[in-house]
N, C-alpha and C. Protein backbone atom coordinates (compact mmCIF):
# COMPACT_ATOMS: atom_id res chain seq x y z
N UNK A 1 77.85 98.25 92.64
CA UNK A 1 78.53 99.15 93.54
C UNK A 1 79.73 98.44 94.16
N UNK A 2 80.72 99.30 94.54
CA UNK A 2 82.28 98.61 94.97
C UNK A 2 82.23 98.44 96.38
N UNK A 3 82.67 97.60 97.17
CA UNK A 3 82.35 97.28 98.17
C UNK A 3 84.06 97.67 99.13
N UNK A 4 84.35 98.04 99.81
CA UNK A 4 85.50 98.70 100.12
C UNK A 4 85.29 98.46 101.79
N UNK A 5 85.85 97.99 102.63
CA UNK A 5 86.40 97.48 103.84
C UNK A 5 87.47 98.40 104.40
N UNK A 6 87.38 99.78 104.71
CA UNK A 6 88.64 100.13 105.12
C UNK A 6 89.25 99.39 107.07
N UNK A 7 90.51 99.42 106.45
CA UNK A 7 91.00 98.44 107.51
C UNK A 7 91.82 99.63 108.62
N UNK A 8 91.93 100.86 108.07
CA UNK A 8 92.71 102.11 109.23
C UNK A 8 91.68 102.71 109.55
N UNK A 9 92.37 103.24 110.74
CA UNK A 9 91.20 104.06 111.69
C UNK A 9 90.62 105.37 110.99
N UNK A 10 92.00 105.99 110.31
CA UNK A 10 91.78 107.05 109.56
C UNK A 10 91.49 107.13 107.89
N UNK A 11 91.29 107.40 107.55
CA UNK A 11 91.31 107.10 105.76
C UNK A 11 92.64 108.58 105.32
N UNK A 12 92.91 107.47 104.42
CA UNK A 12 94.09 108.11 103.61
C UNK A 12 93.72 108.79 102.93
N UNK A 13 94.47 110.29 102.52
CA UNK A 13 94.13 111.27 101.40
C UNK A 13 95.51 110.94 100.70
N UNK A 14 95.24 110.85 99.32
CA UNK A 14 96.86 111.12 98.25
C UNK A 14 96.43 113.02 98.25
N UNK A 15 97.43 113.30 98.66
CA UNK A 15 97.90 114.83 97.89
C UNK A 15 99.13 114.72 97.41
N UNK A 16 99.13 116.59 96.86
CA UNK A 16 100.39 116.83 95.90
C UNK A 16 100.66 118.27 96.27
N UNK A 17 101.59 118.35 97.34
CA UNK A 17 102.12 119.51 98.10
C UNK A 17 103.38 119.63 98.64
N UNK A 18 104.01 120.63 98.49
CA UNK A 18 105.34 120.57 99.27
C UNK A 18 105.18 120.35 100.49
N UNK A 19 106.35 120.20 101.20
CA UNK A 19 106.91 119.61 102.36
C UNK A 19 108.30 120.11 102.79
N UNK A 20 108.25 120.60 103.98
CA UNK A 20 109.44 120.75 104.81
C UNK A 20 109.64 120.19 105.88
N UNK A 21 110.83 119.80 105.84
CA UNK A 21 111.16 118.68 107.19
C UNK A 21 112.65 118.98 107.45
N UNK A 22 112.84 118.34 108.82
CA UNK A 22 114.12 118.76 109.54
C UNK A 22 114.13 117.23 110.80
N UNK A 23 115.64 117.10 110.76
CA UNK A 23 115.77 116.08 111.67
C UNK A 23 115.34 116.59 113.29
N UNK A 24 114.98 116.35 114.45
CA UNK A 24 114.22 116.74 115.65
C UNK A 24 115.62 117.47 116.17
N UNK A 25 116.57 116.89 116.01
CA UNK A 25 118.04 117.63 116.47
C UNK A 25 119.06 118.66 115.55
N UNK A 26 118.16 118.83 114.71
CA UNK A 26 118.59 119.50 113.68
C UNK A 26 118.19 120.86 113.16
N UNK A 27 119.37 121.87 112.51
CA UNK A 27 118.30 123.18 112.34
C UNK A 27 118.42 123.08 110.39
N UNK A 28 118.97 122.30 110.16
CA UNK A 28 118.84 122.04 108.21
C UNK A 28 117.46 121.67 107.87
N UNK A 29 116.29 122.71 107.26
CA UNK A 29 115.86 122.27 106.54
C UNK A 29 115.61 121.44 105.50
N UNK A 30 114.97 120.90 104.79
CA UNK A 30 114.84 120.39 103.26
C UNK A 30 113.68 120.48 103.32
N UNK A 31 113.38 120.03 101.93
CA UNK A 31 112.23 120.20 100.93
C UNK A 31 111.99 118.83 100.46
N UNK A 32 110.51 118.48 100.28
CA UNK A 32 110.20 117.34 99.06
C UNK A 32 109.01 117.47 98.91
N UNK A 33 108.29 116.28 98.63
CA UNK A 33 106.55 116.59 98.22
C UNK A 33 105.90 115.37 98.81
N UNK A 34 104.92 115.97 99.35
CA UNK A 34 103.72 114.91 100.12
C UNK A 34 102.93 114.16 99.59
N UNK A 35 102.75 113.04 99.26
CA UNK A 35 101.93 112.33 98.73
C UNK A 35 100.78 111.85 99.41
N UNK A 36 100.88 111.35 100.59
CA UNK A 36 99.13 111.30 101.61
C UNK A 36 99.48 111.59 103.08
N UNK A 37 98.36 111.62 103.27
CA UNK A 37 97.95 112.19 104.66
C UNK A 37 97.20 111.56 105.10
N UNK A 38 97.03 111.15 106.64
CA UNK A 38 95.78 110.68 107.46
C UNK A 38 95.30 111.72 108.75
N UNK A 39 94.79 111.26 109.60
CA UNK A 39 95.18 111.74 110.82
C UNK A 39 95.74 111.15 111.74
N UNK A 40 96.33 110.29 111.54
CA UNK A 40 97.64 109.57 112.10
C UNK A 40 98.87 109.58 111.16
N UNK A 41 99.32 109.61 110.31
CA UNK A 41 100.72 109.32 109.64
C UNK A 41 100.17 110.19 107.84
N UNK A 42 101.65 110.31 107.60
CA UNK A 42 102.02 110.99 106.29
C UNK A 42 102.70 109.95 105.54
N UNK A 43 102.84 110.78 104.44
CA UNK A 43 104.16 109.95 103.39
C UNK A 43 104.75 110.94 102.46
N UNK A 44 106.11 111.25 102.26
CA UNK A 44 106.28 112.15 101.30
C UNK A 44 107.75 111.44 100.99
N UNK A 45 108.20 112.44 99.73
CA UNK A 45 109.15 111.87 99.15
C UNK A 45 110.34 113.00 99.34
N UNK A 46 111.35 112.08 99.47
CA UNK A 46 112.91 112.94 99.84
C UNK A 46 113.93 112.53 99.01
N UNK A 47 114.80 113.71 99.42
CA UNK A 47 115.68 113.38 98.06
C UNK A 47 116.96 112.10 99.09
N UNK A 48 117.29 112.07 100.06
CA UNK A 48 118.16 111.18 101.16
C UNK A 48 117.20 110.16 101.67
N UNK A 49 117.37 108.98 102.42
CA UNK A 49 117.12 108.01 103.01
C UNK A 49 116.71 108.86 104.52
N UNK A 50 116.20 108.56 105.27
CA UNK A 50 115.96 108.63 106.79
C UNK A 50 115.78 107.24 107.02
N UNK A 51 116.42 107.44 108.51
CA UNK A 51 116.52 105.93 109.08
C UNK A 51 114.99 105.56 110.26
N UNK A 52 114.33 104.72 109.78
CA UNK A 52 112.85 104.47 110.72
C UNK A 52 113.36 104.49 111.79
N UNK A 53 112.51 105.26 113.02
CA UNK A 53 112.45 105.73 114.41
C UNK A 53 112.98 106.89 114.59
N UNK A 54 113.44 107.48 113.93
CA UNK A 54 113.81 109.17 113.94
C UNK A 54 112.57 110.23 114.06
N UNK A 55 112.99 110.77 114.99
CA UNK A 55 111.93 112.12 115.31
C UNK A 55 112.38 113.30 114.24
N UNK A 56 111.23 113.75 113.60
CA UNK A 56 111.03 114.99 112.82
C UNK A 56 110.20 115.74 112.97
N UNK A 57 109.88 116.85 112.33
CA UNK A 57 109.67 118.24 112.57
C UNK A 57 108.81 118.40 110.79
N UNK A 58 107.94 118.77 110.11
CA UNK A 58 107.34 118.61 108.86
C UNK A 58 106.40 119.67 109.09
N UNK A 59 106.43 120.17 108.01
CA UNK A 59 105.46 121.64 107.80
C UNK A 59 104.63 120.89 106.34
N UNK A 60 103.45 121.26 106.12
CA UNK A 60 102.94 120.32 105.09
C UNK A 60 102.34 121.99 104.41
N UNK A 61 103.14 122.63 103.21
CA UNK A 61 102.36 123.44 102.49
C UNK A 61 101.45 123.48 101.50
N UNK A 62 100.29 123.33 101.32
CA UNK A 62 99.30 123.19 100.60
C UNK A 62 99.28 124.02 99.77
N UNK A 63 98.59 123.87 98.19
CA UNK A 63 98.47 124.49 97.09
C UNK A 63 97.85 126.02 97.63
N UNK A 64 96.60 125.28 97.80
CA UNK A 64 95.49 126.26 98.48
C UNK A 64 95.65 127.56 99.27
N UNK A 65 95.33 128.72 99.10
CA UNK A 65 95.56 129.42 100.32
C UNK A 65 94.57 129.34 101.27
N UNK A 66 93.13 128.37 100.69
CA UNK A 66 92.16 128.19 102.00
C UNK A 66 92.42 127.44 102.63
N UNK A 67 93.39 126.64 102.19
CA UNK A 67 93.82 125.67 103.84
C UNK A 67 94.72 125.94 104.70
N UNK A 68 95.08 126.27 105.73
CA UNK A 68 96.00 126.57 106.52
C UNK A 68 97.49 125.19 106.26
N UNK A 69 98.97 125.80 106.35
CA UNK A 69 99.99 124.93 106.64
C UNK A 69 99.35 124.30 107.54
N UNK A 70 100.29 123.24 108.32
CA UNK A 70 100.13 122.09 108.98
C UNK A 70 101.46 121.62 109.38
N UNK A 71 102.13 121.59 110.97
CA UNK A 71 103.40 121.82 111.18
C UNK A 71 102.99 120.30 112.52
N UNK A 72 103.87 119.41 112.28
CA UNK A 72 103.89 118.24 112.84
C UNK A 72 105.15 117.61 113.35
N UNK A 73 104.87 116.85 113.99
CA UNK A 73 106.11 116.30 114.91
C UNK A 73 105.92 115.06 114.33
N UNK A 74 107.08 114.09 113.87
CA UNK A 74 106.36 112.67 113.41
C UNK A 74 107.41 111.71 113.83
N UNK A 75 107.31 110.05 113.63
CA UNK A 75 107.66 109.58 113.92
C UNK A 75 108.55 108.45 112.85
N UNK A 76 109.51 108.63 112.06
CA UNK A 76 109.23 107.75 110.61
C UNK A 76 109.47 106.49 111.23
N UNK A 77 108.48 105.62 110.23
CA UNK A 77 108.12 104.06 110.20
C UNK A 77 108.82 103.61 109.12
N UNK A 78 108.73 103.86 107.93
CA UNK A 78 109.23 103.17 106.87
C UNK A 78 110.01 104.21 105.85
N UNK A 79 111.16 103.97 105.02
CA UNK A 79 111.73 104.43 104.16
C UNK A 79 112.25 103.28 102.79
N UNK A 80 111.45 103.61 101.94
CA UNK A 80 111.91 102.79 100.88
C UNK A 80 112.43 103.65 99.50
N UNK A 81 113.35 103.26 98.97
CA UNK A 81 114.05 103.46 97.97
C UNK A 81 113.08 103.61 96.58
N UNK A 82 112.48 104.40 95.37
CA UNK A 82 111.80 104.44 94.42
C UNK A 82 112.64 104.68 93.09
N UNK A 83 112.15 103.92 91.87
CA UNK A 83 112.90 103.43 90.91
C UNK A 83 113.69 105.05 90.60
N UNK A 84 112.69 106.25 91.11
CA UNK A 84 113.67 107.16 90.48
C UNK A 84 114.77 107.87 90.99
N UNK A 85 115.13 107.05 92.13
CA UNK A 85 116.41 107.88 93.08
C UNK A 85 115.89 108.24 93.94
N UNK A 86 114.79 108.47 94.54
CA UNK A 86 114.47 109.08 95.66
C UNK A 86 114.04 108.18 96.68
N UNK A 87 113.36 109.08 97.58
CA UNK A 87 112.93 107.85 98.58
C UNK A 87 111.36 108.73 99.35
N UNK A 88 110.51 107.05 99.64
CA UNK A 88 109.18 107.47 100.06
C UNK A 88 109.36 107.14 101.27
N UNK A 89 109.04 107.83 102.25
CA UNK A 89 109.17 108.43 103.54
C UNK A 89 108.00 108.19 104.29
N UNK A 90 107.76 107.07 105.08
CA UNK A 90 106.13 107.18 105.84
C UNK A 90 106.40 107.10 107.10
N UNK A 91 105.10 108.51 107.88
CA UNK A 91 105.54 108.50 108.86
C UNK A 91 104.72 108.27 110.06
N UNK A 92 104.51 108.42 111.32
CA UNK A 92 103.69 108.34 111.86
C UNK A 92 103.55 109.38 112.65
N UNK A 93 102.28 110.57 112.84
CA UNK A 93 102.35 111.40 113.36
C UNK A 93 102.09 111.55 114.65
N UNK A 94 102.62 112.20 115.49
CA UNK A 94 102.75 112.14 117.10
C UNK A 94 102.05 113.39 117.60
N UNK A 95 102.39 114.68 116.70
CA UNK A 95 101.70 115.74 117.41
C UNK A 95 101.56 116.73 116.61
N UNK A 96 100.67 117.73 116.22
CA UNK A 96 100.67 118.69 115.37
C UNK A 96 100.42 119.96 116.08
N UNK A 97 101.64 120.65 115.75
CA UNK A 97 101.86 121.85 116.95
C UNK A 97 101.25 122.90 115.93
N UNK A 98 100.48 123.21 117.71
CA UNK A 98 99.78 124.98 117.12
C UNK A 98 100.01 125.71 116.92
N UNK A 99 98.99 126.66 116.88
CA UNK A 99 99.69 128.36 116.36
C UNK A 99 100.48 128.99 117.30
């Protein structure tokens, strides 16, 4: 049996869902796709750079129609560059506003 130590408070999910996001001062949407989730921080991929410490705005649309969207306030931590032009986006989430 595999012996596994998780070291975050939350455990990470990989998904595969769109994503809408907007700068906190901003009314321009965009689009990209989510790759994980916790209950503290995300990660998804964009087609531009964001600069870490920027406040955003992220709607997380799920395949599913049994899961409800998921509309968050976040905090980005890291942005790195990926071999295919884009960029992976991790963020840290601050608040997930209700209905």
């Amino acid at each position: 049996m595999l012996e596994y130590d998780e070291k975050r408070n939350y455990i990470r999910m990989d998904v595969d869902c769109d994503i809408s996001y907007k700068l906190a001062d901003s009314g321009t949407r965009k689009t990209g796709r989510c790759i994980s989730l916790s209950g503290a921080g995300i990660a998804f991929i964009a087609d531009t750079p964001i600069e870490p410490g920027l406040a955003m705005e992220v709607c997380v649309q799920p395949k599913s129609a049994v899961t409800p969207p998921m509309t968050a306030f976040i905090e980005v931590v890291r942005c790195n560059k990926s071999e295919d032009q884009q960029f992976e986006i991790a963020a840290s989430i601050k608040s997930i506003k209700g209905n």
